[in-house]
Protein backbone atom coordinates (compact mmCIF):
# COMPACT_ATOMS: atom_id res chain seq x y z
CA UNK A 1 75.88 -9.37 110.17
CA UNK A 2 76.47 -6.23 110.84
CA UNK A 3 73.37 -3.58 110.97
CA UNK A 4 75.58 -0.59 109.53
CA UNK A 5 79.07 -1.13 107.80
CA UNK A 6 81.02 1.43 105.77
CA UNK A 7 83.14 -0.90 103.32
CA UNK A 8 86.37 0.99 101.42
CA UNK A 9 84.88 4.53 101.52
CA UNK A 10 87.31 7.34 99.85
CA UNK A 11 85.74 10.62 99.52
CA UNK A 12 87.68 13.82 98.29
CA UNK A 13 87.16 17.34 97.93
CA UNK A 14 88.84 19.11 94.96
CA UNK A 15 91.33 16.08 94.59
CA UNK A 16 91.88 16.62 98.31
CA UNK A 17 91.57 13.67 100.24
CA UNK A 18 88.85 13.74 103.22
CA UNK A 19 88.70 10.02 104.13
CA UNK A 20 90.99 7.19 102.51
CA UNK A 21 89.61 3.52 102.79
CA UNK A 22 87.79 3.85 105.54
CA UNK A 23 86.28 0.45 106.56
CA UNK A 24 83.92 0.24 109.98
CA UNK A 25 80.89 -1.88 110.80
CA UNK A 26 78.00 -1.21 113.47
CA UNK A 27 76.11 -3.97 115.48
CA UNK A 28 72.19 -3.69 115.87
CA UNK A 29 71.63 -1.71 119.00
CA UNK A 30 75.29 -0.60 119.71
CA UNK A 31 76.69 3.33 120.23
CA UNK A 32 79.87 4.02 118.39
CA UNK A 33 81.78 6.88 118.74
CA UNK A 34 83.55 8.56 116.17
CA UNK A 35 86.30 9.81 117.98
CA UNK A 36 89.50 12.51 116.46
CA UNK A 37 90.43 16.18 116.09
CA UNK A 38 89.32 18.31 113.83
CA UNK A 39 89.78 17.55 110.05
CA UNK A 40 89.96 14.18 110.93
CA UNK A 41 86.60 13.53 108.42
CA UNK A 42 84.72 12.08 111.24
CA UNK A 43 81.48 14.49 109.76
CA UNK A 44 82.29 13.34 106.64
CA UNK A 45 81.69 9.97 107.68
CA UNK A 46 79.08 10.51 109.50
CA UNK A 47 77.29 12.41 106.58
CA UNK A 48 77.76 9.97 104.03
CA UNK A 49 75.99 7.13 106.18
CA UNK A 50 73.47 9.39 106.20
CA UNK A 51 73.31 10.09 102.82
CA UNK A 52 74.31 13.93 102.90
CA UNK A 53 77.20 13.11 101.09
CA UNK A 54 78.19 10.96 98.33
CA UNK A 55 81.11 8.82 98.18
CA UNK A 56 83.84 8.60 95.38
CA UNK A 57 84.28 4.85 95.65
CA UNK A 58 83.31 2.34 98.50
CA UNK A 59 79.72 1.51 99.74
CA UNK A 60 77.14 1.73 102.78
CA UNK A 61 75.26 -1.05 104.32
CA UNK A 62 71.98 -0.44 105.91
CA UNK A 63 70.88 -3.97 107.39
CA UNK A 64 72.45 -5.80 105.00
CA UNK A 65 71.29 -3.94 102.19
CA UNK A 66 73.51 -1.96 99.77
CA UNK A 67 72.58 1.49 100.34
CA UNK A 68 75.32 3.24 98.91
CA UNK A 69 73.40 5.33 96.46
CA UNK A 70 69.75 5.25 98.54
CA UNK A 71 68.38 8.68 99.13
CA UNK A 72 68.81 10.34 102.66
CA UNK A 73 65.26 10.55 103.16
CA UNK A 74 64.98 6.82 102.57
CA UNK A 75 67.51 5.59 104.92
CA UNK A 76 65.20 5.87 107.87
CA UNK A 77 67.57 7.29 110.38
CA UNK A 78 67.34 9.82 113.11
CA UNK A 79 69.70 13.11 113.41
CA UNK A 80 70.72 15.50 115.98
CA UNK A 81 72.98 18.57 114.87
CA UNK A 82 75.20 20.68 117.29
CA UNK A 83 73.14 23.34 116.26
CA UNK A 84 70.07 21.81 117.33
CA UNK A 85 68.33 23.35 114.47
CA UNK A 86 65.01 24.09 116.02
CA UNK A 87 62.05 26.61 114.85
CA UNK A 88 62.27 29.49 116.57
CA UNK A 89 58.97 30.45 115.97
CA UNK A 90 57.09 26.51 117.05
CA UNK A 91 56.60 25.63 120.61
CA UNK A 92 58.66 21.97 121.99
CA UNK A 93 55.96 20.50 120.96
CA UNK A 94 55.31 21.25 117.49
CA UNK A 95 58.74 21.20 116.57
CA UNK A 96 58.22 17.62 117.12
CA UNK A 97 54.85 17.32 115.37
CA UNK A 98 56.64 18.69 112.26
CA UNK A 99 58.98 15.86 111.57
CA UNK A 100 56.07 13.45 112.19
CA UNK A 101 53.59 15.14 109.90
CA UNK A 102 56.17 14.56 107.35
CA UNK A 103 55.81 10.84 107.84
CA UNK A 104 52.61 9.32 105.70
CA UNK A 105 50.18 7.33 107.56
CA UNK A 106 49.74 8.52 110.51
CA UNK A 107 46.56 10.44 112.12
CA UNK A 108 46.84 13.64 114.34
CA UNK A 109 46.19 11.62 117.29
CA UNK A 110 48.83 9.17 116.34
CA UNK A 111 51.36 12.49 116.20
CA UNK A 112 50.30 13.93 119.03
CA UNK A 113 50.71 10.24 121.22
CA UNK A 114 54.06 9.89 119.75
CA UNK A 115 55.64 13.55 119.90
CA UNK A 116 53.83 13.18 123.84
CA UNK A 117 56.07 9.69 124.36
CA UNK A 118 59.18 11.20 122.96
CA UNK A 119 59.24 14.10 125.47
CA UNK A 120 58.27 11.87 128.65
CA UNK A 121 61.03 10.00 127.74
CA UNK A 122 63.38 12.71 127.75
CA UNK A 123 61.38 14.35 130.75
CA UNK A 124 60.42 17.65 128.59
CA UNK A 125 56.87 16.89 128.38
CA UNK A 126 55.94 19.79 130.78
CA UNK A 127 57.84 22.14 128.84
CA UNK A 128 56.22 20.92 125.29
CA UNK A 129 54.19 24.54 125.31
CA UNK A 130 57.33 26.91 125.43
CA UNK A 131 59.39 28.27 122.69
CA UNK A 132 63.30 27.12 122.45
CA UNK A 133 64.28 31.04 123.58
CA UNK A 134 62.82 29.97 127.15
CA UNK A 135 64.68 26.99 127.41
CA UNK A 136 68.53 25.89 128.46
CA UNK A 137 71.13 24.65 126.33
CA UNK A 138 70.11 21.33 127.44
CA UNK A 139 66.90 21.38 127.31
CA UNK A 140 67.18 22.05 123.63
CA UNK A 141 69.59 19.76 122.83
CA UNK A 142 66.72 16.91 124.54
CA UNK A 143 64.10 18.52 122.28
CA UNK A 144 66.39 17.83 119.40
CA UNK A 145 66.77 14.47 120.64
CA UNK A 146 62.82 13.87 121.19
CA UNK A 147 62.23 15.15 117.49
CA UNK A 148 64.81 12.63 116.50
CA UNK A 149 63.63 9.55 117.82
CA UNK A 150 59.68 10.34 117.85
CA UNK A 151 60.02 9.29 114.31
CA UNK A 152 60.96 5.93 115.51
CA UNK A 153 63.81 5.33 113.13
CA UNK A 154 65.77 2.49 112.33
CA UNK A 155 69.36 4.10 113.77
CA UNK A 156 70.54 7.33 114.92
CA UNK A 157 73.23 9.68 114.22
CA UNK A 158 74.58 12.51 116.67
CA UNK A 159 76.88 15.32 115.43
CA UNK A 160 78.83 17.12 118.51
CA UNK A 161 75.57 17.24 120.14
CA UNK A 162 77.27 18.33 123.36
CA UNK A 163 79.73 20.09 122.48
CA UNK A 164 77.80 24.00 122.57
CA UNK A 165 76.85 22.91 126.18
CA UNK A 166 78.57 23.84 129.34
CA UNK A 167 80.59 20.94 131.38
CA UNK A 168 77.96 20.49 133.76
CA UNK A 169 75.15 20.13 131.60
CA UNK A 170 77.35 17.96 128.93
CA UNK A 171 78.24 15.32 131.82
CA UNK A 172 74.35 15.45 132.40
CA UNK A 173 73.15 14.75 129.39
CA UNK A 174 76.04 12.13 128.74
CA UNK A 175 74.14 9.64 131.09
CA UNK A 176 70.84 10.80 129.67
CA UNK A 177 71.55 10.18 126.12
CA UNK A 178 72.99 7.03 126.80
CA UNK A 179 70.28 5.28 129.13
CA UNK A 180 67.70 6.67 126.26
CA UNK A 181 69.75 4.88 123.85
CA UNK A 182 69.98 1.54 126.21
CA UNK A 183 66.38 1.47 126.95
CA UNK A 184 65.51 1.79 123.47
CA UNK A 185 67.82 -0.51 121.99
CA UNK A 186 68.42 1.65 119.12
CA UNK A 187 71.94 1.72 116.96
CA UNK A 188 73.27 4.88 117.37
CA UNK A 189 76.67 6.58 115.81
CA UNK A 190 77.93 9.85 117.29
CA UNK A 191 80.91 11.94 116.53
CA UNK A 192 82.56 13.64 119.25
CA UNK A 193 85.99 15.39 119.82
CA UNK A 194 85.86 14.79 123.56
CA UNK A 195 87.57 11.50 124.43
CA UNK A 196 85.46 11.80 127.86
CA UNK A 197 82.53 11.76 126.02
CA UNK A 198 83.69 8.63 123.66
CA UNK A 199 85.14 6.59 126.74
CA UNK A 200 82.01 7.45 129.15
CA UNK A 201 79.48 6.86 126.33
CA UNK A 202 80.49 4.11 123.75
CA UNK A 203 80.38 0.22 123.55
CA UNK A 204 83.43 0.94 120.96
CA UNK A 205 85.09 4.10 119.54
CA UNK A 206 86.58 4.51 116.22
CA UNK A 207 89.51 6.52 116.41
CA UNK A 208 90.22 8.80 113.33
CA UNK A 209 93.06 11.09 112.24
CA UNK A 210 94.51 12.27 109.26
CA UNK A 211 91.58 11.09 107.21
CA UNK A 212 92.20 7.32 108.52
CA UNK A 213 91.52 5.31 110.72
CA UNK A 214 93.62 4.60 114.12
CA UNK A 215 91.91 2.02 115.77
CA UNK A 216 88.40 0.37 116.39
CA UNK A 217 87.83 -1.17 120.17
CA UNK A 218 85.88 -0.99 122.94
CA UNK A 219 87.12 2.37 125.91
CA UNK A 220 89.09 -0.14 127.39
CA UNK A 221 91.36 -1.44 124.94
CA UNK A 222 91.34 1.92 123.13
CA UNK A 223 92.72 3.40 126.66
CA UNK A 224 95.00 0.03 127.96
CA UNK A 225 96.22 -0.70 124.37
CA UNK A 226 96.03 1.93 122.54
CA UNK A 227 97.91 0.41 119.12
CA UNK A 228 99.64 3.76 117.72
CA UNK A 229 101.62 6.57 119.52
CA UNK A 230 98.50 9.13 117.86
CA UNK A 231 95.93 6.86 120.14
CA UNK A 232 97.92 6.41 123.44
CA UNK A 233 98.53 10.48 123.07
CA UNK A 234 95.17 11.10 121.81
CA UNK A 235 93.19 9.48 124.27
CA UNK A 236 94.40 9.94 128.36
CA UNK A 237 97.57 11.31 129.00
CA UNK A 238 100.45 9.01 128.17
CA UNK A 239 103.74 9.64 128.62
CA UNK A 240 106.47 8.30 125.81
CA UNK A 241 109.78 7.77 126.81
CA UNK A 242 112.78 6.14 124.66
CA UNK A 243 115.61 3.61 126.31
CA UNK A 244 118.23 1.21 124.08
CA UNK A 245 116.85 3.10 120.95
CA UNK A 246 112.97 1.71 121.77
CA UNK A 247 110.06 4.35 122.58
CA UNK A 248 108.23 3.20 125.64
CA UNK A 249 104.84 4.64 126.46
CA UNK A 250 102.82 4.72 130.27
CA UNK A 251 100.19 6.36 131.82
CA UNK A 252 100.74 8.55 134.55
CA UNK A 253 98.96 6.14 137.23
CA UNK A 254 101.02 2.94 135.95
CA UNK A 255 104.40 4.94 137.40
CA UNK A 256 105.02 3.68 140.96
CA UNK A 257 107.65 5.89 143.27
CA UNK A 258 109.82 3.99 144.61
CA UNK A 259 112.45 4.79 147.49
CA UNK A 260 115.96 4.86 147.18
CA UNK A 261 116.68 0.94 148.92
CA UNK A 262 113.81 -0.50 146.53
CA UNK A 263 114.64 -1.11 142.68
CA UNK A 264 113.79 1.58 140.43
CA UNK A 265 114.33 2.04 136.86
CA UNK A 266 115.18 5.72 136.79
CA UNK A 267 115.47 8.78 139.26
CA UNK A 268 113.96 11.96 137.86
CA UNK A 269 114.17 15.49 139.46
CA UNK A 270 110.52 16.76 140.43
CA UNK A 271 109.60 20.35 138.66
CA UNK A 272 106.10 20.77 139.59
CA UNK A 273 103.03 19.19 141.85
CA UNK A 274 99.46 20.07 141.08
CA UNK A 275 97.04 19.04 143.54
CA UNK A 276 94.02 17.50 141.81
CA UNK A 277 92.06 16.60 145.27
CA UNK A 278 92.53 13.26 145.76
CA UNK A 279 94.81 12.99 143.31
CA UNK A 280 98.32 15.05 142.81
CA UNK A 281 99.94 14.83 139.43
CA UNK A 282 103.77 15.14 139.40
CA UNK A 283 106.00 16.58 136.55
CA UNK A 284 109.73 15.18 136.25
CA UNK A 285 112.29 15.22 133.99
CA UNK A 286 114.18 11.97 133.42
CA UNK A 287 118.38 12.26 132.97
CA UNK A 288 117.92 12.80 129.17
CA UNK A 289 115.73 15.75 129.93
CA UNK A 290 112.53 14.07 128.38
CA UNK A 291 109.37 14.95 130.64
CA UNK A 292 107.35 12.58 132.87
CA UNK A 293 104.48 12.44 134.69
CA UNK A 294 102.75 10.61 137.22
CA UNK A 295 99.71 10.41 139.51
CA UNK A 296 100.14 9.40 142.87
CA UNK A 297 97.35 9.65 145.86
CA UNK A 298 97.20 13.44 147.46
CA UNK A 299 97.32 11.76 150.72
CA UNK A 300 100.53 9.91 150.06
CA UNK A 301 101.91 12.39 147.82
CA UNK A 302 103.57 14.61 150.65
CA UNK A 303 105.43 11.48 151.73
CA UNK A 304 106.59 10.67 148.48
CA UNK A 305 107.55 14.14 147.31
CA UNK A 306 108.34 16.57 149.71
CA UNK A 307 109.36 19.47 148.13
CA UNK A 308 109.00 20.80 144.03
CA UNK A 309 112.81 20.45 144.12
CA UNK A 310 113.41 17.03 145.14
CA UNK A 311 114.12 13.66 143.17
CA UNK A 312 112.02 10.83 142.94
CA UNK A 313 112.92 6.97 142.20
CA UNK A 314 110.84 5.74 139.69
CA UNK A 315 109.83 2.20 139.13
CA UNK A 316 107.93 0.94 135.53
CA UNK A 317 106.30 -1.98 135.49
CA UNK A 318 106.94 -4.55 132.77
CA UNK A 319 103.01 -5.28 132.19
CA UNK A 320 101.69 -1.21 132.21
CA UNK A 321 104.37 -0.63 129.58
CA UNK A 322 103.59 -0.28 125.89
CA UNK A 323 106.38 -0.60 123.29
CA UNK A 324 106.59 0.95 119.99
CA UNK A 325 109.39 0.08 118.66
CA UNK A 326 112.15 2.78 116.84
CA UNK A 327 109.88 5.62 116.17
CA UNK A 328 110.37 9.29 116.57
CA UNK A 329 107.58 10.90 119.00
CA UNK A 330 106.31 13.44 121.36
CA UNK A 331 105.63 13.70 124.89
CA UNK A 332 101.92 14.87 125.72
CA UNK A 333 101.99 16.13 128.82
């Protein structure tokens, strides 16, 4: 059974629809990401399993338990915002102390051990007498996270909680969050609009758009078999290309160059090379003028393409390809 499960959920805003049958379940101790652009109603989603937001038909599991209409503040869950929504005016420390003290039961010294725990474990605990102005970005953003599971809740829920950070710091904290969450064991949903984030972080990824859902798998499978022309564009770059009336999709490291003796499926005149280090992606246009891309080694790449001007045989293997069938669609590259 699974631990959380959203079951038929349909929530509108002034007869606008914000999520149409959504259906997803959560396993005890996994992270899912809740992965699509903006106004996909990933927030949404994430709010009403929280309890921040009510549903117009459908339900919410919590362990088994029908918790559709259960208060937020009996749901037992753990939060981090984008925002980070600390006080100002409270040192690390007592910012966590005031989520505890709103938890009955438990002495000062019980407060104080547990705040103490939650910023060892995300290495803050020498910082627990400054104010939020003297820290980083991520520094908060741990502090948030400390608060959130000091409380020792049943499952956690992370809103963009990288996504105010710089690249550096978010590829930091990616590994951070996610060996907390391992060594804790706790089930944790996240919504992100950063497919790095999703495919570095998650055990699976549920792909929204349009108010639906696109697909629910594991990085892999989202990225190998992606099973709509939104996913394989949305996630990676793909490139779609049609033949006998069928689109075709590949990614750019599943193209192999080929020279002019070997076979080859089509020859396409080179526009562009950007060298990526160790890695140089090349744009082509096929006869039919559609756009293609590939990535080939830098160190072979000189070998293989010359010159910006050249041609290049190209060569797609049966097993990388994805077929769609007769749909209309757009190259994202």
């Amino acid at each position: 059974m699974a631990f959380l499960e959203v079951r038929n959920i349909v929530r509108k805003f002034h007869k606008q629809v914000v999520l149409n049958n959504i259906s997803a379940e959560v396993e005890q101790g996994e992270l899912v990401c809740i992965l699509g652009p903006s106004g996909c109603g990933k927030t949404t989603l994430l709010r009403i399993i929280a309890g921040l937001e009510s549903v117009d038909s459908g339900q919410v599991f919590i362990d088994g338990k029908d918790a559709t209409f259960l208060p937020a503040a009996k749901r037992n869950f753990g939060i981090v915002f984008q925002s980070y929504a600390l006080f100002p005016n409270m040192t690390v420390l007592d910012n966590i102390l005031f989520g505890l003290r709103q938890k009955k039961g438990l002495s000062k010294n019980e407060m104080v051990a547990k705040a103490c725990e939650a910023l060892q474990l995300v290495d803050l605990f020498e910082h627990r007498g400054k104010y939020p102005r003297h820290l980083s970005g991520g520094m908060q953003q741990r502090t948030a996270l400390a608060r959130a599971i000091a409380l020792s809740p049943a499952f956690l829920l992370l809103d963009e909680p990288l996504s105010a950070l710089d690249a550096k710091v978010r590829q930091k904290l990616r590994g951070e969050i996610r060996s907390i969450q391992r060594n804790l064991g706790i089930t944790t949903v996240m919504v992100t609009h950063d497919q790095e984030e999703a495919l570095t972080m998650a055990d699976r990824i549920i792909v929204m758009s349009n108010v639906g859902i696109e697909q629910i798998g594991t990085p892999r499978e989202i990225y190998d078999h992606p099973a709509t022309p939104f996913v394989a564009s949305f996630i990676g770059t793909m490139n779609f290309y049609k033949t006998d009336g069928e689109t075709y999709a590949i990614r750019p490291e599943n193209i192999e160059i080929a020279n002019r003796q070997s076979p080859y499926d089509f020859v396409a005149q080179i526009r562009a090379l950007e060298f990526k280090g160790s890695m140089t992606r090349i744009y082509s246009t096929l006869p039919d003028m559609s756009e293609i891309c590939m990535d080939v080694a830098s160190e072979a790449a000189s070998g293989l393409c010359p010159d910006e001007n050249g041609t290049v045989f190209l060569r797609m293997p049966q097993e990388s390809l994805i077929r769609y069938g007769n749909l209309e669609y757009s190259n994202q590259i």
